[in-house]
Structure formats: C-alpha cells, structure tokens
PDB file of N, CA and C in Angstrom:
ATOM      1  N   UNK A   1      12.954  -5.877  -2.791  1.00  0.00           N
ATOM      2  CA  UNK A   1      12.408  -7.186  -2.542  1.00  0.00           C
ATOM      3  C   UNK A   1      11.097  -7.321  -3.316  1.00  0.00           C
ATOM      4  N   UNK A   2      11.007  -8.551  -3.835  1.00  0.00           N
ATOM      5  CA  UNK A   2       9.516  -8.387  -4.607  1.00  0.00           C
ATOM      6  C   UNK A   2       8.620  -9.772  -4.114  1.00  0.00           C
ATOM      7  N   UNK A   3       7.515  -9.732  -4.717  1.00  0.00           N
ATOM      8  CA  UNK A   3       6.531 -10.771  -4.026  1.00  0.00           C
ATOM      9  C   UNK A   3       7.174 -11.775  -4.026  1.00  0.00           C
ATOM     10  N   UNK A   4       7.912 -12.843  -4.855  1.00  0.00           N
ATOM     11  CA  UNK A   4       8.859 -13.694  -4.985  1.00  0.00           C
ATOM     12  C   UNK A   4      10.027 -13.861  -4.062  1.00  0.00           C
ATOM     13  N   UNK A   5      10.189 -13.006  -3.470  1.00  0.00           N
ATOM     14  CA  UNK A   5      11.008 -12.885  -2.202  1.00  0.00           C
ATOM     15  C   UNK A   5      10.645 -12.848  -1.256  1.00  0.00           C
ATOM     16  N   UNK A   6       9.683 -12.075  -1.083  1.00  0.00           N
ATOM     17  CA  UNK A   6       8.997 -12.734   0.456  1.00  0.00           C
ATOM     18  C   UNK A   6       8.014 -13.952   0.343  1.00  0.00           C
ATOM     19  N   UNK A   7       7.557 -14.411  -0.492  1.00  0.00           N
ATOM     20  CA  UNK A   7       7.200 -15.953  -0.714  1.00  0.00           C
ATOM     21  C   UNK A   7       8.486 -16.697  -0.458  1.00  0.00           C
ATOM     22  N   UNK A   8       9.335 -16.666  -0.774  1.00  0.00           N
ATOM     23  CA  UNK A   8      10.782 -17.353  -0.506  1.00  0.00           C
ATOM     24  C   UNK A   8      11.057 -17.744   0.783  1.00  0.00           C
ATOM     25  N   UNK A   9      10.990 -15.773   1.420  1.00  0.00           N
ATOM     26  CA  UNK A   9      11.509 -16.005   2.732  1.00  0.00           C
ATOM     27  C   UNK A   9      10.704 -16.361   4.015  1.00  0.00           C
ATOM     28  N   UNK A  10       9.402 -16.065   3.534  1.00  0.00           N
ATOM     29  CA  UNK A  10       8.030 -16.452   4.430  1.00  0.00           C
ATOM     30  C   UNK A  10       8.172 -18.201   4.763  1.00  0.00           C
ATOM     31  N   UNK A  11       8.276 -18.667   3.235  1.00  0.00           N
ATOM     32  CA  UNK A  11       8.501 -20.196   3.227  1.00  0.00           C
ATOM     33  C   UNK A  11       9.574 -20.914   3.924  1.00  0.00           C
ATOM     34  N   UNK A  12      11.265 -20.486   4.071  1.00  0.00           N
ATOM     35  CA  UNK A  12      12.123 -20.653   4.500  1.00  0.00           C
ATOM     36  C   UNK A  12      11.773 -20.464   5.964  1.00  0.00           C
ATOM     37  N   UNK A  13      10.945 -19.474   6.703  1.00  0.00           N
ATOM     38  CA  UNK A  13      11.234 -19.332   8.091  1.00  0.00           C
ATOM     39  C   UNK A  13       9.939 -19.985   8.515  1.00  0.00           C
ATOM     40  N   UNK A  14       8.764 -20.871   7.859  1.00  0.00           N
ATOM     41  CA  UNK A  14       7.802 -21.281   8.497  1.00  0.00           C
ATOM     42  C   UNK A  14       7.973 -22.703   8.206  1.00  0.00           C
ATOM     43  N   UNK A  15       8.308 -23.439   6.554  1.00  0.00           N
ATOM     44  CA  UNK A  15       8.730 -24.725   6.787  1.00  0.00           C
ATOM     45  C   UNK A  15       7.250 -24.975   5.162  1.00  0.00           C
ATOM     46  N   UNK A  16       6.483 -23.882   5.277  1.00  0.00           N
ATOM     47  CA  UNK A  16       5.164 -23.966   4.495  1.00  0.00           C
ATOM     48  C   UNK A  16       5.917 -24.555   2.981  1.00  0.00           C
ATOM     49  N   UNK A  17       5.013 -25.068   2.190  1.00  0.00           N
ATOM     50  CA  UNK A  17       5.287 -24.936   0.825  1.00  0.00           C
ATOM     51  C   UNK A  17       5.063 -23.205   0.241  1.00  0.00           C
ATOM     52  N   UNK A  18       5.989 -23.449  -0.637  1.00  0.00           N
ATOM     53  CA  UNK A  18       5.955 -21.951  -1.585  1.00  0.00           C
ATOM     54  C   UNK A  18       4.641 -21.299  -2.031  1.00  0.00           C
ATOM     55  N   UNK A  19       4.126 -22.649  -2.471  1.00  0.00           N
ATOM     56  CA  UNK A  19       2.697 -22.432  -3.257  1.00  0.00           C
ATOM     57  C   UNK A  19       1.460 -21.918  -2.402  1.00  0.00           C
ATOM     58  N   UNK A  20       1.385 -22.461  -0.953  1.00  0.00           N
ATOM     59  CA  UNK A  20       0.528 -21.769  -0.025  1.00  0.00           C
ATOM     60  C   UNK A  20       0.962 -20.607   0.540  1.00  0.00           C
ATOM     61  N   UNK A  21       2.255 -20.468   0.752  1.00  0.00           N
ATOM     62  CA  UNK A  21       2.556 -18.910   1.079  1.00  0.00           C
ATOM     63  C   UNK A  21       2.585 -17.859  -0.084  1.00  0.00           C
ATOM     64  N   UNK A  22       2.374 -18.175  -1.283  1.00  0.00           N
ATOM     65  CA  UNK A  22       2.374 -17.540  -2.496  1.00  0.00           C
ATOM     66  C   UNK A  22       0.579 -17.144  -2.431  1.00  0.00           C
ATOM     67  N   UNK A  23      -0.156 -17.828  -2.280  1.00  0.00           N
ATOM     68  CA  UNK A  23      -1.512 -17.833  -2.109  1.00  0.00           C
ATOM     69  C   UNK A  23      -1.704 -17.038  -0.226  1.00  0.00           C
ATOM     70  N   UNK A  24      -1.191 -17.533   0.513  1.00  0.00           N
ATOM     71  CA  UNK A  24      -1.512 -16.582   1.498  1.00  0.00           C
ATOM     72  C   UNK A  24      -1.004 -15.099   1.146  1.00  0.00           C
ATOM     73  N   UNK A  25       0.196 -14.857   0.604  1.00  0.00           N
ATOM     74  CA  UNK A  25       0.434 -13.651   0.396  1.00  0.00           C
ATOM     75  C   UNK A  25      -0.403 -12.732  -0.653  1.00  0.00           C
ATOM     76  N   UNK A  26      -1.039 -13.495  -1.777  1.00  0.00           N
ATOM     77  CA  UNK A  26      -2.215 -12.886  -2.101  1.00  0.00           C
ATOM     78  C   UNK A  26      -3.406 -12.652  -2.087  1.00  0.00           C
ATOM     79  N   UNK A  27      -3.804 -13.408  -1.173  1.00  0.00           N
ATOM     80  CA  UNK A  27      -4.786 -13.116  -0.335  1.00  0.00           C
ATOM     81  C   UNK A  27      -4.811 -11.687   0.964  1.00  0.00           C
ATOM     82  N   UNK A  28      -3.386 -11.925   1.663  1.00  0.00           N
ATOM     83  CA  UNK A  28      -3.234 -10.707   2.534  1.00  0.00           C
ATOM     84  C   UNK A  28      -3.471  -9.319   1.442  1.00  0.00           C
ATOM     85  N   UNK A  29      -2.726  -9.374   0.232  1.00  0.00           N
ATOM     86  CA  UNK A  29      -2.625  -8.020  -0.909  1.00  0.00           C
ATOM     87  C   UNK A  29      -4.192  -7.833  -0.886  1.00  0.00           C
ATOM     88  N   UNK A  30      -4.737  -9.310  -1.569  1.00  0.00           N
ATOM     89  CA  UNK A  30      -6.411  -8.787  -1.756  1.00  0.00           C
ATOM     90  C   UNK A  30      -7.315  -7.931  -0.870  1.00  0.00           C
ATOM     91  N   UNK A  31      -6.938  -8.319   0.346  1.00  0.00           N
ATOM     92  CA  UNK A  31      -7.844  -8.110   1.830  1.00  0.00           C
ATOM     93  C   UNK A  31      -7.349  -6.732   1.931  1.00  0.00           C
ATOM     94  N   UNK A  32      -6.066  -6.338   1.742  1.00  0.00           N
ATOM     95  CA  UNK A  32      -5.899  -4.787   2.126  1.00  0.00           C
ATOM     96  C   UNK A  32      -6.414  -3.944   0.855  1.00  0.00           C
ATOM     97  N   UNK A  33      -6.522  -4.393  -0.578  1.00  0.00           N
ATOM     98  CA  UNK A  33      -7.061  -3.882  -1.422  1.00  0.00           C
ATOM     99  C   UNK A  33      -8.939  -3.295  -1.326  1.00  0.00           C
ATOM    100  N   UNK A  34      -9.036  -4.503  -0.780  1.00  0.00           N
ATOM    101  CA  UNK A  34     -10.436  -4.498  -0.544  1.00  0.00           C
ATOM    102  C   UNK A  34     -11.354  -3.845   0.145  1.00  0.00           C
ATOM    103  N   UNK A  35     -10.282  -3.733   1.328  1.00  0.00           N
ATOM    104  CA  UNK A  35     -10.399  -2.241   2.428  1.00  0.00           C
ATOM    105  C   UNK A  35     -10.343  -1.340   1.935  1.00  0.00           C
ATOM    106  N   UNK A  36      -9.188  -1.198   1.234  1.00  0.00           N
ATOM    107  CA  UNK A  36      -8.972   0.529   0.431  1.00  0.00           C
ATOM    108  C   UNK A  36      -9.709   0.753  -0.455  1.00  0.00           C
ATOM    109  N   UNK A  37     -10.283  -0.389  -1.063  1.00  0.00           N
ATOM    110  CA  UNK A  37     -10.904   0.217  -2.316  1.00  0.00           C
ATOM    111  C   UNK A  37     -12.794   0.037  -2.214  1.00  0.00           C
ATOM    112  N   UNK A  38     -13.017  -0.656  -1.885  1.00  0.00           N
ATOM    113  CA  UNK A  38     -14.209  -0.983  -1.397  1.00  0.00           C
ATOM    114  C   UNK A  38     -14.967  -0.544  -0.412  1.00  0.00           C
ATOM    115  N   UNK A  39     -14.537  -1.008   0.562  1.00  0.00           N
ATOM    116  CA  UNK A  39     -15.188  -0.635   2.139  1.00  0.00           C
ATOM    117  C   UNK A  39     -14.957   0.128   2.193  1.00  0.00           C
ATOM    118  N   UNK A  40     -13.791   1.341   1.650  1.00  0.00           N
ATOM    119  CA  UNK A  40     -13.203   2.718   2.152  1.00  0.00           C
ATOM    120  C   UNK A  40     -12.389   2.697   3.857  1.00  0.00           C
ATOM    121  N   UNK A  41     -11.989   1.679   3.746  1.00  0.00           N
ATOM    122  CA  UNK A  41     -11.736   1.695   5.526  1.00  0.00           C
ATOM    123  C   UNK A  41      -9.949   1.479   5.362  1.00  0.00           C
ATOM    124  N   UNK A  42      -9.020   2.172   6.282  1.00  0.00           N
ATOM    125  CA  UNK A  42      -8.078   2.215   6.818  1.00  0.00           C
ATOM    126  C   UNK A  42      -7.442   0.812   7.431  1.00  0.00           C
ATOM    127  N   UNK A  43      -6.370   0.233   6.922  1.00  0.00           N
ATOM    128  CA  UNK A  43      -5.667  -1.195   7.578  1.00  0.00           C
ATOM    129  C   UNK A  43      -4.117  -0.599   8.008  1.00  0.00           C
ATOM    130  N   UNK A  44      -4.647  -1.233   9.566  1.00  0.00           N
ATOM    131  CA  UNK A  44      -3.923  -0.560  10.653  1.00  0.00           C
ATOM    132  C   UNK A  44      -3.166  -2.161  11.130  1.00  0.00           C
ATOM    133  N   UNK A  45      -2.342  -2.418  11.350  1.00  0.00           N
ATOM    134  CA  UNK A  45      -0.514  -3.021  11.551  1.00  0.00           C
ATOM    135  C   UNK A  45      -0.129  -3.224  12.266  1.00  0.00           C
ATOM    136  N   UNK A  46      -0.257  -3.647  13.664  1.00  0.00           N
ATOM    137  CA  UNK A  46      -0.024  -3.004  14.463  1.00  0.00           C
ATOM    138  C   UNK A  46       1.863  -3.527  14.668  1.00  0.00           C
ATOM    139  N   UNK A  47       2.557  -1.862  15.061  1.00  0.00           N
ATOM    140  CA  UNK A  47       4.219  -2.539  14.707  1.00  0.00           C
ATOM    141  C   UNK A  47       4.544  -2.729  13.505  1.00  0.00           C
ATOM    142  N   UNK A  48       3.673  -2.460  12.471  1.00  0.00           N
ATOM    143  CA  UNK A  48       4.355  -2.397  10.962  1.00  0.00           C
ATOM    144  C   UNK A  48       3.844  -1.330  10.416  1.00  0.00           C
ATOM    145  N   UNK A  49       2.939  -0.984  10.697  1.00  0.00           N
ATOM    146  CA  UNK A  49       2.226   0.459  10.131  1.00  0.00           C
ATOM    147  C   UNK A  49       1.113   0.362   9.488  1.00  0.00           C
ATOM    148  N   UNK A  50       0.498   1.692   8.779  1.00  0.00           N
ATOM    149  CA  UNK A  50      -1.302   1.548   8.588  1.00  0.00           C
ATOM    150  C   UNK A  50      -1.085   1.895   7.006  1.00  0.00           C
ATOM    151  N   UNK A  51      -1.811   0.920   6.099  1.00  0.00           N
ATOM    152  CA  UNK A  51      -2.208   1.970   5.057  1.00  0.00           C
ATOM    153  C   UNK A  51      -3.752   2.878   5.073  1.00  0.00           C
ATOM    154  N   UNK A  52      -3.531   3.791   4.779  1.00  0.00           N
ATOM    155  CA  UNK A  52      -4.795   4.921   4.651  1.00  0.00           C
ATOM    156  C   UNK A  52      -5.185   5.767   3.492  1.00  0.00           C
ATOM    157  N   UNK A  53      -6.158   5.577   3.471  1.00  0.00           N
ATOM    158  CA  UNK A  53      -6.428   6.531   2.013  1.00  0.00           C
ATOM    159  C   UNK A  53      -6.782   7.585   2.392  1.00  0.00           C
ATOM    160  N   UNK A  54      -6.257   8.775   1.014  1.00  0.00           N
ATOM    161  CA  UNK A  54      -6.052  10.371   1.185  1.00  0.00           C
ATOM    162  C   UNK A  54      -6.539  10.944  -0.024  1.00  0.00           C
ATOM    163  N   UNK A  55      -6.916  11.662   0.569  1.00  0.00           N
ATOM    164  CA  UNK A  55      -8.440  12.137  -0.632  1.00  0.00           C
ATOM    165  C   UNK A  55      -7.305  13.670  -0.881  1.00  0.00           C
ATOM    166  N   UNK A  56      -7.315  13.460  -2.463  1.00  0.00           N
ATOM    167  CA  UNK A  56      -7.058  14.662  -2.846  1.00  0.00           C
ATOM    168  C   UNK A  56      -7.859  15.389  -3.416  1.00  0.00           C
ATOM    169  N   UNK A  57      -7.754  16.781  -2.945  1.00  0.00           N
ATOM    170  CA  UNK A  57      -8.769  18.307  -3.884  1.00  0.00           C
ATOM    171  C   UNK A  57      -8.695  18.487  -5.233  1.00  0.00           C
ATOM    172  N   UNK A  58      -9.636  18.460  -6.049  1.00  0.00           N
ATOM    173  CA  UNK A  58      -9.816  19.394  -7.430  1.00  0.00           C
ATOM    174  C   UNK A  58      -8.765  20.301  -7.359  1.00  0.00           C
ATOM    175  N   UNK A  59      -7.718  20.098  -8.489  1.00  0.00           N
ATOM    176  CA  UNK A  59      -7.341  21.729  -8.621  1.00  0.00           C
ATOM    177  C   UNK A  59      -7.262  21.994 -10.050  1.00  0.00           C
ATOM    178  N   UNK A  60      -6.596  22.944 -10.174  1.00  0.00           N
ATOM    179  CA  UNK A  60      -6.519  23.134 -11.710  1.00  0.00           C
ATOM    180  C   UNK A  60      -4.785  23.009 -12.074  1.00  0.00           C
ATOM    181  N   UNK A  61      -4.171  22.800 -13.307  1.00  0.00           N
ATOM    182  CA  UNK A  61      -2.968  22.686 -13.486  1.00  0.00           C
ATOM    183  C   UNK A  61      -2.691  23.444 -15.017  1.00  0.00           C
ATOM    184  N   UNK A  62      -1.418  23.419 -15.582  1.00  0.00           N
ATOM    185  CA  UNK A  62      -1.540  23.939 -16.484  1.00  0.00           C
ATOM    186  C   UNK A  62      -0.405  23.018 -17.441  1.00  0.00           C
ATOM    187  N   UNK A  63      -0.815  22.863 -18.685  1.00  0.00           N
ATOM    188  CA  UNK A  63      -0.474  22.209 -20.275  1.00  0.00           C
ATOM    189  C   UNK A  63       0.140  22.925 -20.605  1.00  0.00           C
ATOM    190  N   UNK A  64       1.781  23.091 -20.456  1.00  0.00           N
ATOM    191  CA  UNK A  64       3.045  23.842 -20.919  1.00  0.00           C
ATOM    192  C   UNK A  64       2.643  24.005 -22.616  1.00  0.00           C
ATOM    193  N   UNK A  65       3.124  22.634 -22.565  1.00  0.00           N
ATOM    194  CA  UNK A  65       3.275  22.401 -24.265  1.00  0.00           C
ATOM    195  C   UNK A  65       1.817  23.347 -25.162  1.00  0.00           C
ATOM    196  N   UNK A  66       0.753  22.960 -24.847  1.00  0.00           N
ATOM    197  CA  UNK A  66      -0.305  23.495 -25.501  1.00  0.00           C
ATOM    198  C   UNK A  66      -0.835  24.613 -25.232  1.00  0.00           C
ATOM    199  N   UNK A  67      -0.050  25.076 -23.967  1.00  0.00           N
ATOM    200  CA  UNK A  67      -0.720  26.661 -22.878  1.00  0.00           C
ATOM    201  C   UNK A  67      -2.142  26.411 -22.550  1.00  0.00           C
ATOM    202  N   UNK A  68      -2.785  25.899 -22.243  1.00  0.00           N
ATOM    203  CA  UNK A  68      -3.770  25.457 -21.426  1.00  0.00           C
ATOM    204  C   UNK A  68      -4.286  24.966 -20.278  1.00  0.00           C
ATOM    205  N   UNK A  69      -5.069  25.573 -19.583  1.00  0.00           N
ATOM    206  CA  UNK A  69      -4.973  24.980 -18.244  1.00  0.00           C
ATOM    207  C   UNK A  69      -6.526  23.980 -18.018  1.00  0.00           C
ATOM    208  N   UNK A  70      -6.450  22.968 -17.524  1.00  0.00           N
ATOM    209  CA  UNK A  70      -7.227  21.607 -17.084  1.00  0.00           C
ATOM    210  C   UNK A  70      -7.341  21.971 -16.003  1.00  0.00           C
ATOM    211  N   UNK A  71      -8.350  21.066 -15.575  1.00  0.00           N
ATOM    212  CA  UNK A  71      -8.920  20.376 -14.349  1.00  0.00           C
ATOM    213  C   UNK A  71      -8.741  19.303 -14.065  1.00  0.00           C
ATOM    214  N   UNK A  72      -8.143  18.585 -12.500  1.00  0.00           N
ATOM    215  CA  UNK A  72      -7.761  17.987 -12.117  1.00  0.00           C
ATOM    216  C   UNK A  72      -8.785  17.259 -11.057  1.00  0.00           C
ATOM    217  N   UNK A  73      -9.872  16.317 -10.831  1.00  0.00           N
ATOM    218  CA  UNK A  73     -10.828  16.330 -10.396  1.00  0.00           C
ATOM    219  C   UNK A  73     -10.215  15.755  -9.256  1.00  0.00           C
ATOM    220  N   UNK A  74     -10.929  15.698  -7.626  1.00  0.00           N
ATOM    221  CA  UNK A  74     -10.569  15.367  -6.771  1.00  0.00           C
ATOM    222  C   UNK A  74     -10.861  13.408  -7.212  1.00  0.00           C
ATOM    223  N   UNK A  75      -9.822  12.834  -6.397  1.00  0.00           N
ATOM    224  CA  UNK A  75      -9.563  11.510  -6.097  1.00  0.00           C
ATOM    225  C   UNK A  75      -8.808  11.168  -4.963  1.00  0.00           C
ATOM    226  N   UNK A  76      -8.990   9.699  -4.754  1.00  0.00           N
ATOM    227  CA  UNK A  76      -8.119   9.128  -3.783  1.00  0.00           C
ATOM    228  C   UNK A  76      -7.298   8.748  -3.889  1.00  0.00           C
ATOM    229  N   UNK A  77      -6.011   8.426  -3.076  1.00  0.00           N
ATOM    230  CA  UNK A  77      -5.113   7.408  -3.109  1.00  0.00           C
ATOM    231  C   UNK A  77      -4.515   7.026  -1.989  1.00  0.00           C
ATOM    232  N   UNK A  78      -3.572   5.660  -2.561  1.00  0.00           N
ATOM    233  CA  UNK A  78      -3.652   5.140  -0.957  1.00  0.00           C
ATOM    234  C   UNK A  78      -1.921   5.363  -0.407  1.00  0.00           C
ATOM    235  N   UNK A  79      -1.823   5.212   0.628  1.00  0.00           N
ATOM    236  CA  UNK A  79      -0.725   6.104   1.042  1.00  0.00           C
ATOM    237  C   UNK A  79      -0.052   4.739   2.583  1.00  0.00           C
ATOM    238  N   UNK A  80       0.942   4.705   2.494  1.00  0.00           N
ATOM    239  CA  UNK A  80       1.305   3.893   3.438  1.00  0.00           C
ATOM    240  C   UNK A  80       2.572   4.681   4.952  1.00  0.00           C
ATOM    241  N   UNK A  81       2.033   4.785   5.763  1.00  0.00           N
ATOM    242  CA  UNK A  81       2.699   5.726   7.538  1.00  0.00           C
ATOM    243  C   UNK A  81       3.001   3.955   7.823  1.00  0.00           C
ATOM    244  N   UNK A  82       4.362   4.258   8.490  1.00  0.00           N
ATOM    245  CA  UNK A  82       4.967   3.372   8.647  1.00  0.00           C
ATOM    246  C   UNK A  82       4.482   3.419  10.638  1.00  0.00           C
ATOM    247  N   UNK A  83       4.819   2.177  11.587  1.00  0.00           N
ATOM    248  CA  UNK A  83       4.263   2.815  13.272  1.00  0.00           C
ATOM    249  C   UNK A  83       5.849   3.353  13.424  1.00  0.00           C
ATOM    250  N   UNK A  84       5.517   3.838  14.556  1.00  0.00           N
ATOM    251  CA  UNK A  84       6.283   4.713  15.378  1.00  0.00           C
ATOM    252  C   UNK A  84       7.763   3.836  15.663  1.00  0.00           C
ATOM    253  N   UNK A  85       7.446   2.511  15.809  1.00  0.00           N
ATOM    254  CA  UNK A  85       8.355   1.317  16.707  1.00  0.00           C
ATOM    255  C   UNK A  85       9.145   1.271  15.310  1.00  0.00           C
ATOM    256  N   UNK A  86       8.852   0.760  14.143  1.00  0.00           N
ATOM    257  CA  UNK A  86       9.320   0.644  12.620  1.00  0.00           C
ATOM    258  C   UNK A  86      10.230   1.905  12.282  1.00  0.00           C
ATOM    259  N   UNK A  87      10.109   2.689  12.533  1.00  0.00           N
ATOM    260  CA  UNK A  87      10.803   4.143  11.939  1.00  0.00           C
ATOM    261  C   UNK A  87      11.839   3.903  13.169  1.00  0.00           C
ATOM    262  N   UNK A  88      11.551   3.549  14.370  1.00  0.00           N
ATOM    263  CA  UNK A  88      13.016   3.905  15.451  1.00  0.00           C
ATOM    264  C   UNK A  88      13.607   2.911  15.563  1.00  0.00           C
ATOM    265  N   UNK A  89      13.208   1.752  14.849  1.00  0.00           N
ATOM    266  CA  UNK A  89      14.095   0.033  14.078  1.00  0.00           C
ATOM    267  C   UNK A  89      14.707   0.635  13.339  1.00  0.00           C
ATOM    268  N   UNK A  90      14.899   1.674  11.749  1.00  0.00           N
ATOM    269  CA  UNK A  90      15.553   1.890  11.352  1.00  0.00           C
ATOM    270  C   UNK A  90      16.212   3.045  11.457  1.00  0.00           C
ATOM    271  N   UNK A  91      16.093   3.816  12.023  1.00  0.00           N
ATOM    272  CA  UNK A  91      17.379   4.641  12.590  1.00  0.00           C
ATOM    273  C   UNK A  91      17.997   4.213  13.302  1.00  0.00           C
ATOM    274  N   UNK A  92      17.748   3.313  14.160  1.00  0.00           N
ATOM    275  CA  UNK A  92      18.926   2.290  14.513  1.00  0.00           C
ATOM    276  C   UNK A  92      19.129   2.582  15.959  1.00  0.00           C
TER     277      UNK A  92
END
C-alpha cells in the first residue's frame, strides 16, 4: 500500500476531499519525523504500535574486496514494534 492508497482510502471512509487527507497524512509523517529526529522522543500508538529509535554501537567491519577493515561509527535508527492487540489481529 503506498501513500496514495491510504489517501484514497482515508478519503473514501471519511467523505474528506483527497487533497486534505493527502495534507493531513503529511503532516501526521512530518510530526512523527520530528519526534524521531529532532526532539529524540519515542511516538507511541496506542493499538497500532510505537516507533522508537535505536542507537547502534561503533563497530568495526571488514572490506572483502580491498581486505581492509573500517569503522563503523555509532548511529541511530528508527525502528517500528507493532502493540500487542495488532500482532494478535494478525494471527488471527
């Protein structure tokens, strides 16, 4: 499903024009971006699940092709846990 599809189907089940649910839906993207990337803060779902960011460690790796081994500096990324209620919707 892509943004175009749930603009579709958002629009179909509320009655909205396309164009404001196309704009609310990027606005919701912005606001969770903004958390993750900015504020550093966790957006929690409740019944759909949380995204959270996960800090990964420095490590080192190694360059097959050239035989060399790098450094891999620690960073974040953001990671999406689905709730508890969502995971036992789809197992059915």
């Amino acid at each position: 499903m892509t943004k175009a599809d749930i603009v579709n189907e958002v629009s179909l089940a509320t009655g909205m024009p396309k164009k404001e649910v196309g704009i609310v839906v990027e606005a919701f993207m912005d606001a969770v971006k903004e958390s993750l990337l900015k504020k550093k803060e966790n957006v929690y779902l409740r019944g759909f699940g949380s995204f959270n960011i996960k800090r990964r460690a420095a490590k080192t790796a190694r360059n097959i092709s050239k035989n060399t081994t790098i450094t891999i500096p620690a960073h974040d990324l953001p990671c999406f846990k689905p709730a508890k209620s969502f995971v036992e919707e789809m197992k059915g």
